[in-house]
Protein backbone atom coordinates (compact mmCIF):
# COMPACT_ATOMS: atom_id res chain seq x y z
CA UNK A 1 77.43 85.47 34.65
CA UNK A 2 74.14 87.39 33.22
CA UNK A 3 74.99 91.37 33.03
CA UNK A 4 72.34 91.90 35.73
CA UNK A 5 72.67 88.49 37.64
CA UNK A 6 73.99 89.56 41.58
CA UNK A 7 75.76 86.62 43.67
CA UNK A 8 75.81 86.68 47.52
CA UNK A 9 75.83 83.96 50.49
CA UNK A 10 73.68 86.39 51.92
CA UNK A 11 70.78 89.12 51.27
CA UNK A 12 71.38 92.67 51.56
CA UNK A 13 68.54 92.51 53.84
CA UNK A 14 69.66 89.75 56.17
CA UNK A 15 73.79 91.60 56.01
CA UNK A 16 72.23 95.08 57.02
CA UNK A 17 70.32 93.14 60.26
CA UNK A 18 73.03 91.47 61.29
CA UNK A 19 75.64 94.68 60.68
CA UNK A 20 73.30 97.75 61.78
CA UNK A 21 70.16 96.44 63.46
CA UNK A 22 68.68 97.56 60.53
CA UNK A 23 67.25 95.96 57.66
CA UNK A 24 66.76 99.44 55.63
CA UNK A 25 70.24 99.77 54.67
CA UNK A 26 70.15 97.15 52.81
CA UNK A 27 71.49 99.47 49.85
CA UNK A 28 74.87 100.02 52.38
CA UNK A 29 75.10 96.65 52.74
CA UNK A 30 74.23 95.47 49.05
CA UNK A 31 77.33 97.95 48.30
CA UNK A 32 79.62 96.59 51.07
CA UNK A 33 78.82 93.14 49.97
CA UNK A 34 80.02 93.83 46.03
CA UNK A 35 77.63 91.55 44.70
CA UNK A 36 77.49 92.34 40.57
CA UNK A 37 78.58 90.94 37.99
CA UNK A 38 81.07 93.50 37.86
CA UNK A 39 82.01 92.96 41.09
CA UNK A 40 82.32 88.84 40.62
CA UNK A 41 84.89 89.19 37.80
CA UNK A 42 87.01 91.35 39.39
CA UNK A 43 86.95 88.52 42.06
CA UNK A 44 87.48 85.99 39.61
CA UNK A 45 84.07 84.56 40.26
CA UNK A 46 83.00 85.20 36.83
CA UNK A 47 85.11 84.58 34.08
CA UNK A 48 82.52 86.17 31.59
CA UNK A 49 79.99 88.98 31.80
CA UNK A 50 76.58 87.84 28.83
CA UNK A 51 75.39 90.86 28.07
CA UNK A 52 71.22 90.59 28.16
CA UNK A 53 68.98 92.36 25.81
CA UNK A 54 65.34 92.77 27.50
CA UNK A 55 64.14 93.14 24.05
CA UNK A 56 65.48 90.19 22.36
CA UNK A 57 65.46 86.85 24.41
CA UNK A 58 66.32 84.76 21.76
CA UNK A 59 69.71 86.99 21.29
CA UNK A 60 70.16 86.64 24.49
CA UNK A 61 69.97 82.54 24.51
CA UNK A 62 72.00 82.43 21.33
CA UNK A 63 74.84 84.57 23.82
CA UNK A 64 74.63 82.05 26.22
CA UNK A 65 74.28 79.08 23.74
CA UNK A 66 77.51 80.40 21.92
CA UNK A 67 79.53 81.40 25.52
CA UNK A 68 78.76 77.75 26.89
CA UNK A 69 80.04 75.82 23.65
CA UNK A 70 83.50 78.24 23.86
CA UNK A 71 83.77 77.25 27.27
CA UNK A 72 82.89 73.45 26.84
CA UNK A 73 85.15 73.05 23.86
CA UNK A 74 87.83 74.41 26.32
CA UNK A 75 86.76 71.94 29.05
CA UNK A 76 87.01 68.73 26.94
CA UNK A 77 90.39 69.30 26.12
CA UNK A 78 91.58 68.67 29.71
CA UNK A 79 91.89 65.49 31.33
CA UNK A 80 89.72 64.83 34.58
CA UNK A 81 92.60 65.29 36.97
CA UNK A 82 93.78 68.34 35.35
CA UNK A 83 89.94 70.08 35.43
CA UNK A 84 89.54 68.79 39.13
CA UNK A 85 93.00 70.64 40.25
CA UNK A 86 92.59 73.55 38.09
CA UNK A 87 88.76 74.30 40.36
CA UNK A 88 90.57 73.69 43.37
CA UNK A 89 93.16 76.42 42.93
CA UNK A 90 90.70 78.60 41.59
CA UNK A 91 88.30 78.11 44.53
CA UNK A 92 91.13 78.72 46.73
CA UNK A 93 92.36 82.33 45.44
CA UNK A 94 88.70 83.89 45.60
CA UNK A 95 88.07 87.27 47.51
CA UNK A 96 89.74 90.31 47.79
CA UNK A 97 90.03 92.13 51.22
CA UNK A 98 89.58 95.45 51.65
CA UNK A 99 89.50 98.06 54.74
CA UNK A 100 88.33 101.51 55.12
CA UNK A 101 87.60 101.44 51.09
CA UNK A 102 91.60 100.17 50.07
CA UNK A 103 92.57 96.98 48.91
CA UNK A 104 95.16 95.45 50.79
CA UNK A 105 95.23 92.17 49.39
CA UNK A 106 93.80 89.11 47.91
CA UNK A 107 92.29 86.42 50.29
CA UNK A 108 93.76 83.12 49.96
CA UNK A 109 92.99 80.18 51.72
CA UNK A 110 95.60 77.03 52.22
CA UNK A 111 94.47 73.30 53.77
């Protein structure tokens, strides 16, 4: 995932109206949400955090060309069957729940 990339099923914006009535805490609800980078690898969303330089987009693309190709050359090592049940299982273990700021546990989902 790009450094300043955010992930979320839903805006800040669109969380804060449905939450408070009020779509100008959509800062307290950006927060609440946990939508960074940051925030999707310690989910396990993300496995990887590419760094972006403003500056320098072809550093930048060579990141991301050199990332993907690690990754791939990973991939192709597995059978299909193996790859298929490996997403599953990770799928299933996202999400972390928290209440009144402490983690009590990670979410997991069974079928």
């Amino acid at each position: 995932m790009m450094e300043n990339a955010v992930y979320s099923v839903i805006s800040p914006e669109g969380c804060a109206s449905i939450l408070w009535k009020d779509a100008s805490r959509a800062e307290d609800a950006a927060q609440c949400l946990r939508i960074t980078a940051d925030d999707m690898k310690t989910f396990g969303v993300a496995e990887t955090i590419i760094p972006e330089n403003p500056d320098d987009f072809a550093s930048t693309c060579e990141t991301i060309k050199r990332n993907l190709k690690e990754d791939l050359s990973v991939l192709l090592q597995k059978d299909t069957e193996t790859l298929l049940e490996d997403r599953y299982l990770r799928f299933r273990k996202f999400g972390i729940y928290e209440e009144n700021g402490e983690t009590l546990g990670t979410v997991t989902y069974s079928i």
